[in-house]
N, C-alpha and C. Protein backbone atom coordinates (compact mmCIF):
# COMPACT_ATOMS: atom_id res chain seq x y z
N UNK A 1 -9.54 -20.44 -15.79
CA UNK A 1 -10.25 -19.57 -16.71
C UNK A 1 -10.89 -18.39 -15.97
N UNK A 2 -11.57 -18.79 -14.76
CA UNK A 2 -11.85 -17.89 -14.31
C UNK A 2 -11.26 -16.53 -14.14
N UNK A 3 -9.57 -16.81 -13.34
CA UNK A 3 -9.04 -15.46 -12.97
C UNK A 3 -8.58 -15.34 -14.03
N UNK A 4 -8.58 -15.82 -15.64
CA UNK A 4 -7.98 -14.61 -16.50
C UNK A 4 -9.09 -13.67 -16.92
N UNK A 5 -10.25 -14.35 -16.58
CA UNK A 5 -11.61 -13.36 -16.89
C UNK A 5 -11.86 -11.51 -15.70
N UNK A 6 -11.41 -12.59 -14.17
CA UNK A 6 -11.51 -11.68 -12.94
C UNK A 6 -10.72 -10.45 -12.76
N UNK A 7 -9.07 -11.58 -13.26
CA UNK A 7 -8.53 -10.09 -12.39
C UNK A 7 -8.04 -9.23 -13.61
N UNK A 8 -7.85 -9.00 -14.98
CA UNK A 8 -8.17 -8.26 -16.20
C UNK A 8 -9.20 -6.70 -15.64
N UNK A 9 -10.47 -7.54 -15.13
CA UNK A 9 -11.41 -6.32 -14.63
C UNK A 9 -11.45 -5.95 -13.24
N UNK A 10 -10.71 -6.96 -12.67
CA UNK A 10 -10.73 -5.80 -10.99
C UNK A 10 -9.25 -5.15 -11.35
N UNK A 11 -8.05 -5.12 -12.10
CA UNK A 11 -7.04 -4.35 -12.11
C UNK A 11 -7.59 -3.23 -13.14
N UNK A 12 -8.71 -3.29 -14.03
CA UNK A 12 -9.00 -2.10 -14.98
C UNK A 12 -10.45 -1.20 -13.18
N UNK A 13 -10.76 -1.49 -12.65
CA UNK A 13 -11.37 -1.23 -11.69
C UNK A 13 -10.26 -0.30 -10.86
N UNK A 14 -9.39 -1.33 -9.92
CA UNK A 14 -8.30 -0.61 -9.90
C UNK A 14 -7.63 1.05 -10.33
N UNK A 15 -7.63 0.72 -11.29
CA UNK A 15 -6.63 1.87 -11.89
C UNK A 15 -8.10 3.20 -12.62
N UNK A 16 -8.91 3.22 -12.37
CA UNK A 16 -10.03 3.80 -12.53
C UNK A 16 -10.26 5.07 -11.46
N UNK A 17 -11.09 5.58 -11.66
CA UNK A 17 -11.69 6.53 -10.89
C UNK A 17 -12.17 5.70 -9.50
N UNK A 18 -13.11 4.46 -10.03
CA UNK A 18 -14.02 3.89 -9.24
C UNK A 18 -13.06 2.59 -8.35
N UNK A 19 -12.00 3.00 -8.20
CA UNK A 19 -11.17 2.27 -7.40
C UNK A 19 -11.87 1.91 -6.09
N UNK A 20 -12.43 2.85 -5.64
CA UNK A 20 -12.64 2.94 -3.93
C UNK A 20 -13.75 1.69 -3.69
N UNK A 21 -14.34 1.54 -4.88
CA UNK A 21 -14.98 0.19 -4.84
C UNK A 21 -14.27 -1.17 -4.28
N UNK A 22 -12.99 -1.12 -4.67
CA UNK A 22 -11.92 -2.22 -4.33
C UNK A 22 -11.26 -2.22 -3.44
N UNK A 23 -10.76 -1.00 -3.30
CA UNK A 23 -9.60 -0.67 -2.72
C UNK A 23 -8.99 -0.53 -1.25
N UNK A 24 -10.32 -1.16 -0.39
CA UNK A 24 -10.24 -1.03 0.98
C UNK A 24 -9.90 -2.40 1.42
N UNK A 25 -9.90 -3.56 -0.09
CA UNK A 25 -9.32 -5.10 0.22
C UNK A 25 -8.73 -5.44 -0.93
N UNK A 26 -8.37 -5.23 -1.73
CA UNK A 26 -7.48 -5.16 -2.97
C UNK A 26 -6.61 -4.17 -2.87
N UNK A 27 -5.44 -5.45 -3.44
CA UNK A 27 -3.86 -4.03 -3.96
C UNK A 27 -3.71 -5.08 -5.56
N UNK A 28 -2.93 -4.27 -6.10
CA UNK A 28 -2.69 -5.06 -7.06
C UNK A 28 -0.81 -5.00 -7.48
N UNK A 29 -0.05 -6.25 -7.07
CA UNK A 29 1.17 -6.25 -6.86
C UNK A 29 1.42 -6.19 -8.65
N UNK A 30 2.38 -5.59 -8.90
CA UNK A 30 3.44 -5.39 -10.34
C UNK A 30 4.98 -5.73 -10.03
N UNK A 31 4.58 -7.15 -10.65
CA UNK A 31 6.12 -7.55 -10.01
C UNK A 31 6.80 -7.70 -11.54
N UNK A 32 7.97 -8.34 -11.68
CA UNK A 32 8.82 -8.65 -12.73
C UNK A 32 9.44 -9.98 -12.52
N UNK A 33 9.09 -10.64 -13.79
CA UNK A 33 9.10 -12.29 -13.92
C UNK A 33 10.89 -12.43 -13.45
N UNK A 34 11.04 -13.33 -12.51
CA UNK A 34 12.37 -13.75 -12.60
C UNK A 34 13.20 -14.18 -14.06
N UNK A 35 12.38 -15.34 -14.47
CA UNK A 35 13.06 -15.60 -16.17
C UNK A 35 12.31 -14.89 -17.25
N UNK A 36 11.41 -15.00 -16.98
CA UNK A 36 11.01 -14.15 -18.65
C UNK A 36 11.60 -12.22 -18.85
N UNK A 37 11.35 -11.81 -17.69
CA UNK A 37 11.71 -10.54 -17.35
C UNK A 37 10.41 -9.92 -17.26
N UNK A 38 9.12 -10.58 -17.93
CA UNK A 38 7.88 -9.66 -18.10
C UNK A 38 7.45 -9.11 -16.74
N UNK A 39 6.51 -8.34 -17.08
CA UNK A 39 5.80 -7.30 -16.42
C UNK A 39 4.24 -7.90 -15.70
N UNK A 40 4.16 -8.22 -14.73
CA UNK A 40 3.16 -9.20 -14.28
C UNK A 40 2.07 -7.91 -13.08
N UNK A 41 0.90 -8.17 -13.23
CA UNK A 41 0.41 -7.30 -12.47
C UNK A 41 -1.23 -8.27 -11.82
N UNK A 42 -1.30 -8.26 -10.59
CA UNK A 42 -2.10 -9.09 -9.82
C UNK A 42 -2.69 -8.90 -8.84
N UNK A 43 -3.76 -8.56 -8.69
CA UNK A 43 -4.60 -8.15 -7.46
C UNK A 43 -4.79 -9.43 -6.52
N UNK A 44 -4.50 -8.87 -5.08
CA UNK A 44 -4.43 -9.81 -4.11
C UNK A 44 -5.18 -9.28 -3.02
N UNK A 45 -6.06 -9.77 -2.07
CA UNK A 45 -6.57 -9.05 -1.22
C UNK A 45 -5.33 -8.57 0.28
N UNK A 46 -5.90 -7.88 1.02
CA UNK A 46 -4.74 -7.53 2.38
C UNK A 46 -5.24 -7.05 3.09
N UNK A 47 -4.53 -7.40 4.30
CA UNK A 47 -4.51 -6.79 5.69
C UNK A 47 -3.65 -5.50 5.70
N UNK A 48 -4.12 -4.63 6.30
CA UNK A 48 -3.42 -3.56 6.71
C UNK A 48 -3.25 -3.26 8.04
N UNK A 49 -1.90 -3.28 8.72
CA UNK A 49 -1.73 -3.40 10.20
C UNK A 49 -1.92 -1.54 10.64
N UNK A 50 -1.35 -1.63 11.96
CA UNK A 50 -1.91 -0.01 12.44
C UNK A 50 -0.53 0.90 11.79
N UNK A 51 0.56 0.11 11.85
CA UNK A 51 2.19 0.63 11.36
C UNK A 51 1.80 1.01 9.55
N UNK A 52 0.77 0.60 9.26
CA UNK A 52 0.75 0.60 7.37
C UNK A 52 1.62 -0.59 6.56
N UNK A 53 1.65 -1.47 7.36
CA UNK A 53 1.85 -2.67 6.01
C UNK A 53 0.98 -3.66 5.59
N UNK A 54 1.04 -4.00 4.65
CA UNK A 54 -0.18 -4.85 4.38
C UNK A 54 0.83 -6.21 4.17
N UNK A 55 -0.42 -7.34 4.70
CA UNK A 55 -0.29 -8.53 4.52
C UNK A 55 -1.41 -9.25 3.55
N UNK A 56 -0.58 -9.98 2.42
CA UNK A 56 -1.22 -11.08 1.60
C UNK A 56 -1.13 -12.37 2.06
N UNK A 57 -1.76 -13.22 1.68
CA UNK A 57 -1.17 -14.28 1.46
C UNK A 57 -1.92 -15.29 0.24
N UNK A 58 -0.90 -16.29 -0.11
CA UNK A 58 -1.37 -17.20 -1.69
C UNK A 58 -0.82 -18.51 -1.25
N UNK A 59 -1.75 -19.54 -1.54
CA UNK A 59 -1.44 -20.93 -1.75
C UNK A 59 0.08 -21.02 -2.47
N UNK A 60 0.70 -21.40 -1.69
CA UNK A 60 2.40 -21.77 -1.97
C UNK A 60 2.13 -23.01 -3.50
N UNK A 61 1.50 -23.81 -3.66
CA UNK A 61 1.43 -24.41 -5.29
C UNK A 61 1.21 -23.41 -6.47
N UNK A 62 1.09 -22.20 -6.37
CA UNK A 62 1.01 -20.75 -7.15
C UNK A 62 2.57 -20.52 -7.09
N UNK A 63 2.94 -20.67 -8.37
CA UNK A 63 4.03 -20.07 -8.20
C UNK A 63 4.62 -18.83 -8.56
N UNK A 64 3.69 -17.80 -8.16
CA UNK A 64 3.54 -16.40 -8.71
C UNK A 64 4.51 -15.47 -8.07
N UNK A 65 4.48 -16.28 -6.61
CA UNK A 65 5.11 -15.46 -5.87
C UNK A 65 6.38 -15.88 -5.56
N UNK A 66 7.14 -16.30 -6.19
CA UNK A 66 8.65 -17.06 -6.12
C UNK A 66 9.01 -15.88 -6.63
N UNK A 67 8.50 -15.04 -8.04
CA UNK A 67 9.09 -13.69 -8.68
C UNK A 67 9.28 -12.99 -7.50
N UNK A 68 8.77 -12.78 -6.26
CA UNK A 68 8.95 -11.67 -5.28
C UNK A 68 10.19 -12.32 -4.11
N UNK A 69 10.58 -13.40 -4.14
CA UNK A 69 11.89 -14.02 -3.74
C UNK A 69 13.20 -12.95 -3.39
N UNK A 70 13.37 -13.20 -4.74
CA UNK A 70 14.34 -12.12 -4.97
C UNK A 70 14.40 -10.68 -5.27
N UNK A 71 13.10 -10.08 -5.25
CA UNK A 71 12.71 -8.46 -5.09
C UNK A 71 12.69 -8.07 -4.18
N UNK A 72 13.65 -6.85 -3.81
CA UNK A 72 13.49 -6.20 -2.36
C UNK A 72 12.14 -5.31 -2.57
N UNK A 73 12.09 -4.57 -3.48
CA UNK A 73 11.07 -3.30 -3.85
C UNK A 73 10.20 -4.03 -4.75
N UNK A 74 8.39 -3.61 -5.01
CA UNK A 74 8.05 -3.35 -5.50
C UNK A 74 6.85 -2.73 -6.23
N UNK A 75 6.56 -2.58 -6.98
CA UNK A 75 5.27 -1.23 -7.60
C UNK A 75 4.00 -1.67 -7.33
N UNK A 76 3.02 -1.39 -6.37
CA UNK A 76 1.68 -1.43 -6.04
C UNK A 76 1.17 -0.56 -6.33
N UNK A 77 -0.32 -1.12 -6.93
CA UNK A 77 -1.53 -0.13 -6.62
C UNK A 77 -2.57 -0.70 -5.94
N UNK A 78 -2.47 0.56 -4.76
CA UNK A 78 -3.09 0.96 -3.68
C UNK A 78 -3.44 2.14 -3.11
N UNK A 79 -4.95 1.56 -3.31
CA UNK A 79 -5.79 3.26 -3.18
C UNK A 79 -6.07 3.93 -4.06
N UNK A 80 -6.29 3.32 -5.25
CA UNK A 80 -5.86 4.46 -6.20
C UNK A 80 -4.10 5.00 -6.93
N UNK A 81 -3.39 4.49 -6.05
CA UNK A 81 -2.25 5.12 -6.22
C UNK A 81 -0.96 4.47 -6.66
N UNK A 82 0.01 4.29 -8.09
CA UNK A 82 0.95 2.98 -7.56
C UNK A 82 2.12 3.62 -7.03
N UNK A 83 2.69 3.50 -6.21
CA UNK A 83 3.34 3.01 -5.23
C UNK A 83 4.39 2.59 -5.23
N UNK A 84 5.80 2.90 -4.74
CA UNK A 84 6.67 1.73 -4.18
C UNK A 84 6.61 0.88 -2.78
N UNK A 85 6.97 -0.42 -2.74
CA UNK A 85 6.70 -1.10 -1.47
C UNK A 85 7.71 -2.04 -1.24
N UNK A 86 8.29 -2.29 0.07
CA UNK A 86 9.54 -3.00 0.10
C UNK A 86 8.43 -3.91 0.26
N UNK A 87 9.24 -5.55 -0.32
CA UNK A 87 8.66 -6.76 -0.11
C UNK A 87 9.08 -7.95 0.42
N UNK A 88 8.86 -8.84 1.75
CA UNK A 88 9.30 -9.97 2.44
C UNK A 88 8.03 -10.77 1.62
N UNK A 89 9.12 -12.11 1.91
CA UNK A 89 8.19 -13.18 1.38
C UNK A 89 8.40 -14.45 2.85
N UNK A 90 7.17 -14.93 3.39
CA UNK A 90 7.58 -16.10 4.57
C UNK A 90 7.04 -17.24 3.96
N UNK A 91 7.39 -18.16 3.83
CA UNK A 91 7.30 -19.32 3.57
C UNK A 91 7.28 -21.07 3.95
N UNK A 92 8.56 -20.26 4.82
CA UNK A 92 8.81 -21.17 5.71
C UNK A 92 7.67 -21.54 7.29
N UNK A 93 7.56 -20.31 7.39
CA UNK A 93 7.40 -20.10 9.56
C UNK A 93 5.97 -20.19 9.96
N UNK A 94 5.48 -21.55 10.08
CA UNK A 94 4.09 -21.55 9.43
C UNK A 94 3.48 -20.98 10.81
N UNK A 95 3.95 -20.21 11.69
CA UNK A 95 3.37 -19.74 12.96
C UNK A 95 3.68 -17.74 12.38
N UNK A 96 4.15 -17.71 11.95
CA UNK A 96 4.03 -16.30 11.06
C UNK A 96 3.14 -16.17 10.47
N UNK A 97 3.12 -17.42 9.61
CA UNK A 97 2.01 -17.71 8.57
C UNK A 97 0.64 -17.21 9.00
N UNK A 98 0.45 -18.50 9.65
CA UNK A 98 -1.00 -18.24 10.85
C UNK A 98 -0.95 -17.33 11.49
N UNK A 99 -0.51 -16.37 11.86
CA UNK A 99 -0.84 -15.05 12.80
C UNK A 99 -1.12 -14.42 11.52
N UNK A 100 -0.95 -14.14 10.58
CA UNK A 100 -1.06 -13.36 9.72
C UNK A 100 -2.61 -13.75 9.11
N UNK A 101 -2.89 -15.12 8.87
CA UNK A 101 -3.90 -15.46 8.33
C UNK A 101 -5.30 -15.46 8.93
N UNK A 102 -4.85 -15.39 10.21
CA UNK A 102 -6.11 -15.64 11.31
C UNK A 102 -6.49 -14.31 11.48
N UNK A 103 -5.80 -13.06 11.11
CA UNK A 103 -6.02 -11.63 11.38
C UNK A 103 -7.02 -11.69 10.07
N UNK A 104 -6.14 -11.98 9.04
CA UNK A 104 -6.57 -11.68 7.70
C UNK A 104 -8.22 -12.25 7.52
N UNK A 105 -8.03 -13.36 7.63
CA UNK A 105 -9.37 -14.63 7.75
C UNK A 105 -10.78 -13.68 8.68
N UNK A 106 -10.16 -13.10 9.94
CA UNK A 106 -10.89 -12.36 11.10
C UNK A 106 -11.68 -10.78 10.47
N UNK A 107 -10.98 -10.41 9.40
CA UNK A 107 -11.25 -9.36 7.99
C UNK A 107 -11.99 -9.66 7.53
N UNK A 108 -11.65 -10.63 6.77
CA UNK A 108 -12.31 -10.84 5.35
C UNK A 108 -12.73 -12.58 5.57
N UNK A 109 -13.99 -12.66 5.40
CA UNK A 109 -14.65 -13.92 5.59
C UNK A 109 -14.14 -14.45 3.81
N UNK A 110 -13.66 -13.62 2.93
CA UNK A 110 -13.86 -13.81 1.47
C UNK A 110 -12.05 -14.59 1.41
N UNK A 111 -10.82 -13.86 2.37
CA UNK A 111 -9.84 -14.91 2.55
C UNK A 111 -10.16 -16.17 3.60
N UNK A 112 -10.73 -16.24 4.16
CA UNK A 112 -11.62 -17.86 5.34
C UNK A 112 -12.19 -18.44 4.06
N UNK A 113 -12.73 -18.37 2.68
CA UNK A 113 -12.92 -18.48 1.80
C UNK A 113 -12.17 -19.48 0.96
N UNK A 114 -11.15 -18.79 0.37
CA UNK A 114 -10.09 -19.13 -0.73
C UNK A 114 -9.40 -19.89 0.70
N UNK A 115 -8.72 -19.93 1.47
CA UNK A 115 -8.15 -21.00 2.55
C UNK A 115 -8.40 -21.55 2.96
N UNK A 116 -9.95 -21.74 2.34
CA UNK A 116 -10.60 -23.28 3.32
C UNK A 116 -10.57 -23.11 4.73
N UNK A 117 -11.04 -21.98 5.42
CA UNK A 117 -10.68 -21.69 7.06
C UNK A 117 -12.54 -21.41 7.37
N UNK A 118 -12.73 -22.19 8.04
CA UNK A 118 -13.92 -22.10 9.13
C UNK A 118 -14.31 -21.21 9.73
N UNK A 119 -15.48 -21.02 10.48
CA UNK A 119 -15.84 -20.16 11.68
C UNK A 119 -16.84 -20.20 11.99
N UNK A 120 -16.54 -20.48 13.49
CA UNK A 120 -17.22 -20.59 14.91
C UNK A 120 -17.78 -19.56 15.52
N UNK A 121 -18.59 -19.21 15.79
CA UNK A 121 -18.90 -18.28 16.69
C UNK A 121 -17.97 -16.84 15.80
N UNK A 122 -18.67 -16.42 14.18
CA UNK A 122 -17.62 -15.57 14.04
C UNK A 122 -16.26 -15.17 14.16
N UNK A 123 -15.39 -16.18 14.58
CA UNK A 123 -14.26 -16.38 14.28
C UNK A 123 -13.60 -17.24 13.73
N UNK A 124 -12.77 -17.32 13.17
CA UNK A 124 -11.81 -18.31 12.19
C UNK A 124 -11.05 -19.67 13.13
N UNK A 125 -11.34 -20.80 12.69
CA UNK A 125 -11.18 -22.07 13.64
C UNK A 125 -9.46 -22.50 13.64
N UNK A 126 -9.44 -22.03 14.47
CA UNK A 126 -7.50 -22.68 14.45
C UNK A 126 -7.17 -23.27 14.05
N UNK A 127 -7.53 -24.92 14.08
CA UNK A 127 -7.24 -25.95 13.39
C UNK A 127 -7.53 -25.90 11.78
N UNK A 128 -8.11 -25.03 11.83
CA UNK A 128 -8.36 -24.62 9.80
C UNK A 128 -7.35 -23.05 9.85
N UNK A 129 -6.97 -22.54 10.46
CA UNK A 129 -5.95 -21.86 10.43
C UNK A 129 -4.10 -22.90 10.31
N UNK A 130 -3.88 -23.29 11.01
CA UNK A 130 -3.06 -23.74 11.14
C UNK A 130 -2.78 -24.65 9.77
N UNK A 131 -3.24 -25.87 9.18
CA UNK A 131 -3.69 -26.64 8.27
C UNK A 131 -3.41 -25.47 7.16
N UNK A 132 -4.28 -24.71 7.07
CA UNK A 132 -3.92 -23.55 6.05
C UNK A 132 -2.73 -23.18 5.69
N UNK A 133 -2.09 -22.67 7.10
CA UNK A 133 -0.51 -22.30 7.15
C UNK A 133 0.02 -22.78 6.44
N UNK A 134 0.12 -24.14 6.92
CA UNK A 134 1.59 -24.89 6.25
C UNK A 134 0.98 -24.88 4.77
N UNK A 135 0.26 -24.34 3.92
CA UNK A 135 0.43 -24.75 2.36
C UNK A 135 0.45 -23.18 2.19
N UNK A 136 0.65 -22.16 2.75
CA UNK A 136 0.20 -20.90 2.58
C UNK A 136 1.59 -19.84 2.45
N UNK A 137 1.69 -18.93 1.51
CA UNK A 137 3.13 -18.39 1.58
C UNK A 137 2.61 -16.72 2.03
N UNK A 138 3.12 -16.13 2.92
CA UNK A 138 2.97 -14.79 3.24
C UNK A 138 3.85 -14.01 2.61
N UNK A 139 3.12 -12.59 2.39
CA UNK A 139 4.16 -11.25 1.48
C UNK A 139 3.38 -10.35 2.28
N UNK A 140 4.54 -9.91 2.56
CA UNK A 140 4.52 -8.33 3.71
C UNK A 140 4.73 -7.59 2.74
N UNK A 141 4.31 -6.18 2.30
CA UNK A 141 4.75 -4.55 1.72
C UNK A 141 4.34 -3.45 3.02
N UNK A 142 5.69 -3.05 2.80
CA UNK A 142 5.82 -2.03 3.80
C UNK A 142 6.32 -0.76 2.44
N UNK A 143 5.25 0.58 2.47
CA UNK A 143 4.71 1.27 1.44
C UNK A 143 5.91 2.46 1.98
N UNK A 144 6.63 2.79 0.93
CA UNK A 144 7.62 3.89 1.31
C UNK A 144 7.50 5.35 0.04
């Protein structure tokens, strides 16, 4: 119940003037349902590397992100702006996984959060990194 209440108003936030409120840890992916065909739109928080891609990641029992499986491209807003973005999905490589999450986690105490990931001395605890991994699915957009 919650996120049909949440993300309704951080994607009307989003697409606003007052984006910049969000927008330095929110994108909001617009993907297209594998079977239904609909039009799905979802704010996810991300990493942004120094090259410009951003990394998500979502609890693999969500099956939101199976629609991005089979999408090479697709429509973000980010920054204010939507966007095309090529899209990888990892699932498997739970040492991908975790490099990605331990950056992300090292960001945003708010993804150490939603992943159940710890921290020590201001940093994110490996063994709650790792543990994380394996239930955790990564999506790369690289913004073209």
């Amino acid at each position: 119940m919650f996120w049909r209440i949440i993300n309704p108003v951080t994607i009307a936030i989003a697409k606003s003037p007052l984006h910049f409120l969000i927008s330095q840890n929110l994108v909001v992916l617009n993907f297209r349902g594998m079977k239904t065909g609909k039009i799905y739109a979802l704010p996810v928080s991300y990493l942004e590397d120094p090259k410009g891609q951003l990394s998500c990641v979502t609890d693999r029992r969500n099956i939101w992100w199976r629609n991005l499986l089979q999408a090479s491209n697709i429509k973000i807003l980010y920054k204010g702006n939507l966007t095309d973005a090529l899209v990888t999905v990892e699932h498997e490589n739970n040492k991908i996984i975790a490099d990605q999450l331990d950056a992300l986690c090292s960001h945003s105490r708010i993804d150490g959060f939603f992943a159940k990931v710890g921290y020590e001395n201001g940093k994110p605890v490996q063994k709650d990194i790792e543990k994380a991994a394996s239930v955790m699915t990564l999506i790369q957009l690289s913004i073209y």
